[in-house]
Structure formats: structure tokens, C-alpha cells
Protein backbone atom coordinates (compact mmCIF):
# COMPACT_ATOMS: atom_id res chain seq x y z
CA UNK A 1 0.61 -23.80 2.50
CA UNK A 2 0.49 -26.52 5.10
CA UNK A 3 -2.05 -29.11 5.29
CA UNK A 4 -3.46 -27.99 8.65
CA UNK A 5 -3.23 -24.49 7.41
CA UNK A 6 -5.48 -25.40 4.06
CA UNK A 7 -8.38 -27.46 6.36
CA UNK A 8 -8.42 -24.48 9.30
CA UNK A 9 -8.97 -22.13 5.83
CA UNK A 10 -11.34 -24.18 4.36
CA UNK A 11 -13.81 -24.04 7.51
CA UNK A 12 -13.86 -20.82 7.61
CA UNK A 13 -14.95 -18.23 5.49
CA UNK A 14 -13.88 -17.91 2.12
CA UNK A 15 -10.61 -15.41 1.85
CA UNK A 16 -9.84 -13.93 -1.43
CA UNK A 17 -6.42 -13.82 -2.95
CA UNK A 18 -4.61 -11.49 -0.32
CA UNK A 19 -1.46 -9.41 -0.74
CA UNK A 20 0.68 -7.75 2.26
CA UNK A 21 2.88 -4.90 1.86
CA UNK A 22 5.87 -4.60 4.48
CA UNK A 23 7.20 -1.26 4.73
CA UNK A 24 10.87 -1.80 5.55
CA UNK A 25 12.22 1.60 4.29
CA UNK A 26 12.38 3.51 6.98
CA UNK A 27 15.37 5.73 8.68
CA UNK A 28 15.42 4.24 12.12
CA UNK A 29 16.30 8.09 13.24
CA UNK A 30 15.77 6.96 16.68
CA UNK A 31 18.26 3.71 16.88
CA UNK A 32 21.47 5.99 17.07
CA UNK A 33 22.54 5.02 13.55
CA UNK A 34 21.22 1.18 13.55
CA UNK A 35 18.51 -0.04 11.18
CA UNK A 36 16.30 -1.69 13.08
CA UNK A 37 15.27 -3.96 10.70
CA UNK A 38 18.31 -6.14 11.02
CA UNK A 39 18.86 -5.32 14.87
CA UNK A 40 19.07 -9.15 16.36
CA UNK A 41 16.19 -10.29 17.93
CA UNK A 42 16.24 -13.64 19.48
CA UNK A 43 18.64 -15.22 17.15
CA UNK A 44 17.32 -13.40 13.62
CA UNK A 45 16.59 -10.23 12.45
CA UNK A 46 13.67 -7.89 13.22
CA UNK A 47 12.68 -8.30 9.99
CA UNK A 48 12.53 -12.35 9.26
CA UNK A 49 10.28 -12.22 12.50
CA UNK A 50 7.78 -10.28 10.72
CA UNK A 51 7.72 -11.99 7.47
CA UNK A 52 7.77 -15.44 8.96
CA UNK A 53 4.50 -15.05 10.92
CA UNK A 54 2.47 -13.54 6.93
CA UNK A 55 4.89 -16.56 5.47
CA UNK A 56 3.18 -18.63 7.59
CA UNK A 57 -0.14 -17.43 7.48
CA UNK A 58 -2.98 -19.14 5.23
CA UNK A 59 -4.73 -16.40 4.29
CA UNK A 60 -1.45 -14.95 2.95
CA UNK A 61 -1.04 -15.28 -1.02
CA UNK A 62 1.56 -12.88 -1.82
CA UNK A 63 4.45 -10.99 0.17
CA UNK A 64 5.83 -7.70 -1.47
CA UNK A 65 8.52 -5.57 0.59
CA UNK A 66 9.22 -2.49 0.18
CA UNK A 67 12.89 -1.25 1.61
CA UNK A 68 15.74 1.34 1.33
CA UNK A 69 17.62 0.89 -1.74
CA UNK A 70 20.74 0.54 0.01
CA UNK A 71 19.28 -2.48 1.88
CA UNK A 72 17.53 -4.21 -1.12
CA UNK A 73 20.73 -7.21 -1.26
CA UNK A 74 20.02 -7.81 2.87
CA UNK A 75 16.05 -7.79 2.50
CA UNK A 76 16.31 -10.64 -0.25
CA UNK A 77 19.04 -12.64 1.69
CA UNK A 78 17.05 -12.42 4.92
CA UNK A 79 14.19 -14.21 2.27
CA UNK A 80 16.01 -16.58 1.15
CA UNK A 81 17.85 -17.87 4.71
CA UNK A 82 14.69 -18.33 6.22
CA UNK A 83 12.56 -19.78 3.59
CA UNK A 84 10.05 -16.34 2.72
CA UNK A 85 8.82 -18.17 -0.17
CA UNK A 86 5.98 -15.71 -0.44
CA UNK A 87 8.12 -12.81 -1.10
CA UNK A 88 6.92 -11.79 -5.25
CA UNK A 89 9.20 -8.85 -5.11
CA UNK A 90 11.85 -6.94 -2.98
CA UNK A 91 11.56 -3.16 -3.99
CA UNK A 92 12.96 0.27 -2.47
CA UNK A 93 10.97 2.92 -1.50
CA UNK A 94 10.21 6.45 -1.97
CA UNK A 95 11.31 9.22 0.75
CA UNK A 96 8.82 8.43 2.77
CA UNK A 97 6.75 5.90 4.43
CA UNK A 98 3.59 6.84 2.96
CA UNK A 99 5.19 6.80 -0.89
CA UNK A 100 7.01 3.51 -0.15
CA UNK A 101 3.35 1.75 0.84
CA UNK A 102 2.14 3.60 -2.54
CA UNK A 103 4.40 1.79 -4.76
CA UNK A 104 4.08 -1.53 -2.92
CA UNK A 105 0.33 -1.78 -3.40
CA UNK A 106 0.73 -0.99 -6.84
CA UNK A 107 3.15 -3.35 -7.03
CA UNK A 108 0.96 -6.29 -5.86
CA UNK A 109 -0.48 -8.95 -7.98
CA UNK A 110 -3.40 -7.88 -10.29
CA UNK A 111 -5.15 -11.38 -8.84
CA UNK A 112 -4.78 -9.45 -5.40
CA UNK A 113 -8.38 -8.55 -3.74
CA UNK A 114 -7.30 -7.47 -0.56
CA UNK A 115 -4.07 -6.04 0.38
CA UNK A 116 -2.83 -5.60 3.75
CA UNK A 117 0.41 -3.00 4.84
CA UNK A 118 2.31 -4.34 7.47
CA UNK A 119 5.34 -1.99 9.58
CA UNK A 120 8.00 -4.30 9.03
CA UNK A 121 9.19 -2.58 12.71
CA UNK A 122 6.71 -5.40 14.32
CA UNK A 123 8.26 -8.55 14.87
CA UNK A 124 5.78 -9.35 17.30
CA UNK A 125 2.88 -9.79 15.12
CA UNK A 126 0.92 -12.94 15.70
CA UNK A 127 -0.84 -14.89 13.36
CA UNK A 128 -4.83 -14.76 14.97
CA UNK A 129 -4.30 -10.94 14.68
CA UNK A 130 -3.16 -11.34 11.02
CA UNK A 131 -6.21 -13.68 10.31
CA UNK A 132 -9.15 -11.85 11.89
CA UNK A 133 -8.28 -8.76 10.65
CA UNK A 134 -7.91 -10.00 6.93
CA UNK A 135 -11.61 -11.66 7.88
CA UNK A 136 -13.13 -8.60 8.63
CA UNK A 137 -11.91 -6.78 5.75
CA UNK A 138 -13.09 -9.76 3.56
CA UNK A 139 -16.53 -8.63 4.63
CA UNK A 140 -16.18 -5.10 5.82
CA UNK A 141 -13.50 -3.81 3.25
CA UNK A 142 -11.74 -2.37 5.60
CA UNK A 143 -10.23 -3.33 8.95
CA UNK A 144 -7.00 -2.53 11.20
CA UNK A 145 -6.18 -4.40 14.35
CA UNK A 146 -6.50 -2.35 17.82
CA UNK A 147 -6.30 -1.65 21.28
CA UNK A 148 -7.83 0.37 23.74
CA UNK A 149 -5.63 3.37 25.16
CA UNK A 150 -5.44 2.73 29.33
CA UNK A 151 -3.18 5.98 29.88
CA UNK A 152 -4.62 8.78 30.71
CA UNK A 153 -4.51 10.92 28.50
CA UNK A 154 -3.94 15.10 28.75
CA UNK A 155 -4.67 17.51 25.66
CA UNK A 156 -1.41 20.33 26.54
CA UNK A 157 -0.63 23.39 25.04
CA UNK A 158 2.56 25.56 25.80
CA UNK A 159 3.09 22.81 28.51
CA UNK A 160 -0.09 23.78 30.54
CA UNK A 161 -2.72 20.90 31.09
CA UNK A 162 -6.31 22.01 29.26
CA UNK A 163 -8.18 19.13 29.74
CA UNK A 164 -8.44 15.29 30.70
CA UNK A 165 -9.34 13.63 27.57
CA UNK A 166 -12.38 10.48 27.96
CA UNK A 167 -10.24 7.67 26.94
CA UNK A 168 -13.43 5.59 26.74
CA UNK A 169 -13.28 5.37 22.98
CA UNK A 170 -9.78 5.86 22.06
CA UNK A 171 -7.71 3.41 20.57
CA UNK A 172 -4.13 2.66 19.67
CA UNK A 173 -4.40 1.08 16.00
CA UNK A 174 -1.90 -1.36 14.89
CA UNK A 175 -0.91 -3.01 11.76
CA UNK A 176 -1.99 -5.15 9.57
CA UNK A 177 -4.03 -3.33 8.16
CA UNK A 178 -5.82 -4.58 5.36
CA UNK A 179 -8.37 -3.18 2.51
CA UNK A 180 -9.97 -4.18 -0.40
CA UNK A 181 -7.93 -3.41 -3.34
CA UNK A 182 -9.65 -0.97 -4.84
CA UNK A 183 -10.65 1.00 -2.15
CA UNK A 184 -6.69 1.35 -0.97
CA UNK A 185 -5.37 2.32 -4.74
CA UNK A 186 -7.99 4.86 -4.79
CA UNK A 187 -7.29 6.20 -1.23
CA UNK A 188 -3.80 6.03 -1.60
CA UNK A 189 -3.88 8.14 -4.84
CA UNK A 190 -6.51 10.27 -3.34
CA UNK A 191 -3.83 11.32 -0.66
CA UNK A 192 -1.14 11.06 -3.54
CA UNK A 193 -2.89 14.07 -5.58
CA UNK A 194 -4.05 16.31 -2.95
CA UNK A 195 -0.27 16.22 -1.24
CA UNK A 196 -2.40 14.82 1.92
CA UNK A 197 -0.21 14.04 4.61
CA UNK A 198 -1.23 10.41 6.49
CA UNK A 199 0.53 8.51 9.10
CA UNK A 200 -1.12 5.63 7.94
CA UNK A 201 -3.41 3.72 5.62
CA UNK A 202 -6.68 4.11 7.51
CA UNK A 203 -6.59 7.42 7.38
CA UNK A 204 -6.41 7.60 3.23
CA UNK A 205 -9.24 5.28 3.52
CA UNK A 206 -11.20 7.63 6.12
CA UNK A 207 -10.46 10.81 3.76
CA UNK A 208 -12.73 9.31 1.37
CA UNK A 209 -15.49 8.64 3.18
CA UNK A 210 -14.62 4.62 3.96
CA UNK A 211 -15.41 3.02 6.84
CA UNK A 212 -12.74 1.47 8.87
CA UNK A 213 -13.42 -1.82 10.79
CA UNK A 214 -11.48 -2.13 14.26
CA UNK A 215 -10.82 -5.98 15.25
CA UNK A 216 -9.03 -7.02 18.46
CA UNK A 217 -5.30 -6.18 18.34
CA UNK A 218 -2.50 -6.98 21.03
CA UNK A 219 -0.92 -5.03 23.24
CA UNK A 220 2.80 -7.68 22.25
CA UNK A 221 2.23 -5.96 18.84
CA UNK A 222 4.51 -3.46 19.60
CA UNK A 223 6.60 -1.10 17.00
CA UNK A 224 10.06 -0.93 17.48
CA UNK A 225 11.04 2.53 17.76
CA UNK A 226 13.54 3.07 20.45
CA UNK A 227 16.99 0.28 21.99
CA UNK A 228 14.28 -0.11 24.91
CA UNK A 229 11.65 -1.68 22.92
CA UNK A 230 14.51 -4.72 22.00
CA UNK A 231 14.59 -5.81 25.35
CA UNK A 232 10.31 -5.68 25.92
CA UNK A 233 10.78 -7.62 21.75
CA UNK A 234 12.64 -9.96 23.01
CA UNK A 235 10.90 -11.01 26.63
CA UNK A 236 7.58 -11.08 23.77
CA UNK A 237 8.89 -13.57 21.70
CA UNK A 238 10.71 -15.44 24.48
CA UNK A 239 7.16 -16.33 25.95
CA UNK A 240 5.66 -16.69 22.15
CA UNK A 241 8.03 -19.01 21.02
């Protein structure tokens, strides 16, 4: 950790020891054949985008990834070439996104208090998102970056319009996310046991009962799902960096 980055920590508030988990394992089913991942994106790969900015980050004790087997040897050398001195462990996932985040919290350091899960898919994660949502959860427990929805919205079934949904207090939630440890093991294992099906962390957390915290996310946080989101990536970073 820099010096700048150990005085900006040490005036504000405390931060316990914090973990992230990137998920990296998934299929990239809708890249025509190429793993996003290690797409190029402004001279490096989607991925070393992503782990630079937690690398970087203060707050950020521990990085553990979690990838496709196959992919294990590339995840470490993308570490190593661009200094992700953070990263504890390099492990492959299960067959699905919301096994691979179970193992990688469990694979975090015991000394870990908070843990966040990161989509490895967002190279355009910035580091004040990072920090204010790993400050909320250090006082909320739980907390998730977001931002409001401005399309409007339809509810449609059989292709006919019902209604105009109030978009007034809907949001599109991002990632980090970050918990306290225990609360995420025991959500995560909640889901684990029932064979609850969650498309992400918060909503383990809100099946038991947690409250989740919403702190100010960014609409440049995209996810990379499609070729088209490269280019919108790529004019991001260009005006980041």
C-alpha cells in the first residue's frame, strides 16, 4: 500500500481486514466463442483492468479469483505481468457462478471481516465506488453499489404490454458488493442447502432476512456481456485513464 493510500485510510474510518472475490469463471456464451476475460481492452486484458483498480485500492487486503480450470495458467500470468500482488490464491470454479463465489469466500483469509464479490466482466470499476461501498458495509454489513433505472420500464406477458412499471425506486445494482463475513458464509450456505437459485450475492443476503445497503454506483460500471460493450469499455477507460 502506497503512502498516500495509508494517510487517505487513516482519516477515514477504520476498515477491517477486507477480502474480494472475482468471479472469472464464467462461459462468455454471448462472445461467439471468446472469453471475455482476456478480450483486449485498451492495451491489457479485461481482466488485469479489474484487478488493478482492488490492487490498488487501500481498503483492499486480500485478492482471491476464482476462474475456469482451463484458464487457471492465464489468470496467474495476467497476476504476475501486471504486478496483482494481492492475489492469495487463483482457484477454478464450480458450474456455476453462484458455486464459484461459494468456494471463493470460503477460500478467503480467516483474518477476513468483510468480503466483497466482484464480476471480473467489469473492467470499468473505479476505485471511489470500491471504497464507499466497502465503508458502508463496514457499518451497515451489507452494501452493493447502484444506479437508478431511467428506461422505462414495461411488465409483458405473451408479448402484450400489462402495465408501465414506476421506475421511481428501481435500481440497477452493480458489483462490488461487499458483506460482513459472517453474514455472506451463512447466506451463501443458506442458498447452498435449500438449492436456492440467486443471480447474485444480495439476494442470499436478502433470503435471510439481511438488510442490504445501496451506495452510489456508476453508470461506466458496466458488465461486459456482448462485442458491443468493448467498444462503450474502451471509450470508458479512454476518458478514465
Amino acid at each position: 500500500m502506497s503512502f498516500l493510500s495509508k494517510l487517505r485510510k487513516s482519516k477515514q474510518q477504520k476498515i477491517p481486514f477486507c477480502s474480494v472475490v472475482i468471479a472469472a469463471a464464467g462461459s462468455s456464451s454471448r462472445m461467439n466463442g471468446e472469453d471475455k476475460l482476456f478480450i483486449d481492452l485498451c492495451g491489457m486484458p479485461v481482466l488485469a483492468h479489474a484487478l488493478r483498480e482492488f490492487e490498488n485500492c487501500g481498503y483492499i487486503e486480500e485478492i482471491v479469483i476464482v476462474g475456469r480450470e482451463d484458464r487457471i495458467s492465464d489468470i496467474s500470468e495476467i497476476c504476475s505481468k501486471y504486478g496483482i500482488a494481492k492475489a492469495a490464491k487463483v482457484m477454478f470454479g464450480g458450474a456455476t457462478r453462484q458455486l464459484s463465489v461459494f468456494g471463493g469466500v470460503f477460500a478467503v483469509s480467516p483474518k477476513a471481516e468483510l468480503i466483497a464479490v466482484h464480476d471480473g466482466a467489469r473492467p470499468c470499476i473505479d476505485r471511489a465506488t470500491i471504497e464507499r461501498t466497502i465503508e458502508a458495509a463496514a457499518k451497515h454489513h451489507a452494501a452493493a453499489p447502484a444506479v437508478p433505472v431511467t428506461s422505462t420500464i414495461k411488465k409483458v406477458k405473451n408479448g402484450i404490454i400489462l402495465e408501465t412499471v414506476d421506475r421511481s425506486d428501481l435500481y440497477e445494482v452493480q458489483t462490488p458488493q461487499v458483506f460482513a463475513a459472517d453474514l455472506i458464509k451463512a447466506a451463501l450456505t443458506n442458498a447452498e442447502n435449500k438449492s436456492l437459485s440467486i443471480t447474485d450475492e444480495c439476494k442470499a443476503v436478502e433470503l435471510i432476512g439481511a438488510a442490504v445497503r445501496i451506495t452510489e454506483g456508476s453508470h461506466k460500471n458496466i458488465k461486459l456481456t456482448t462485442h458491443e460493450d468493448i467498444a462503450i469499455a474502451e471509450a470508458i477507460l479512454g476518458e478514465l485513464f
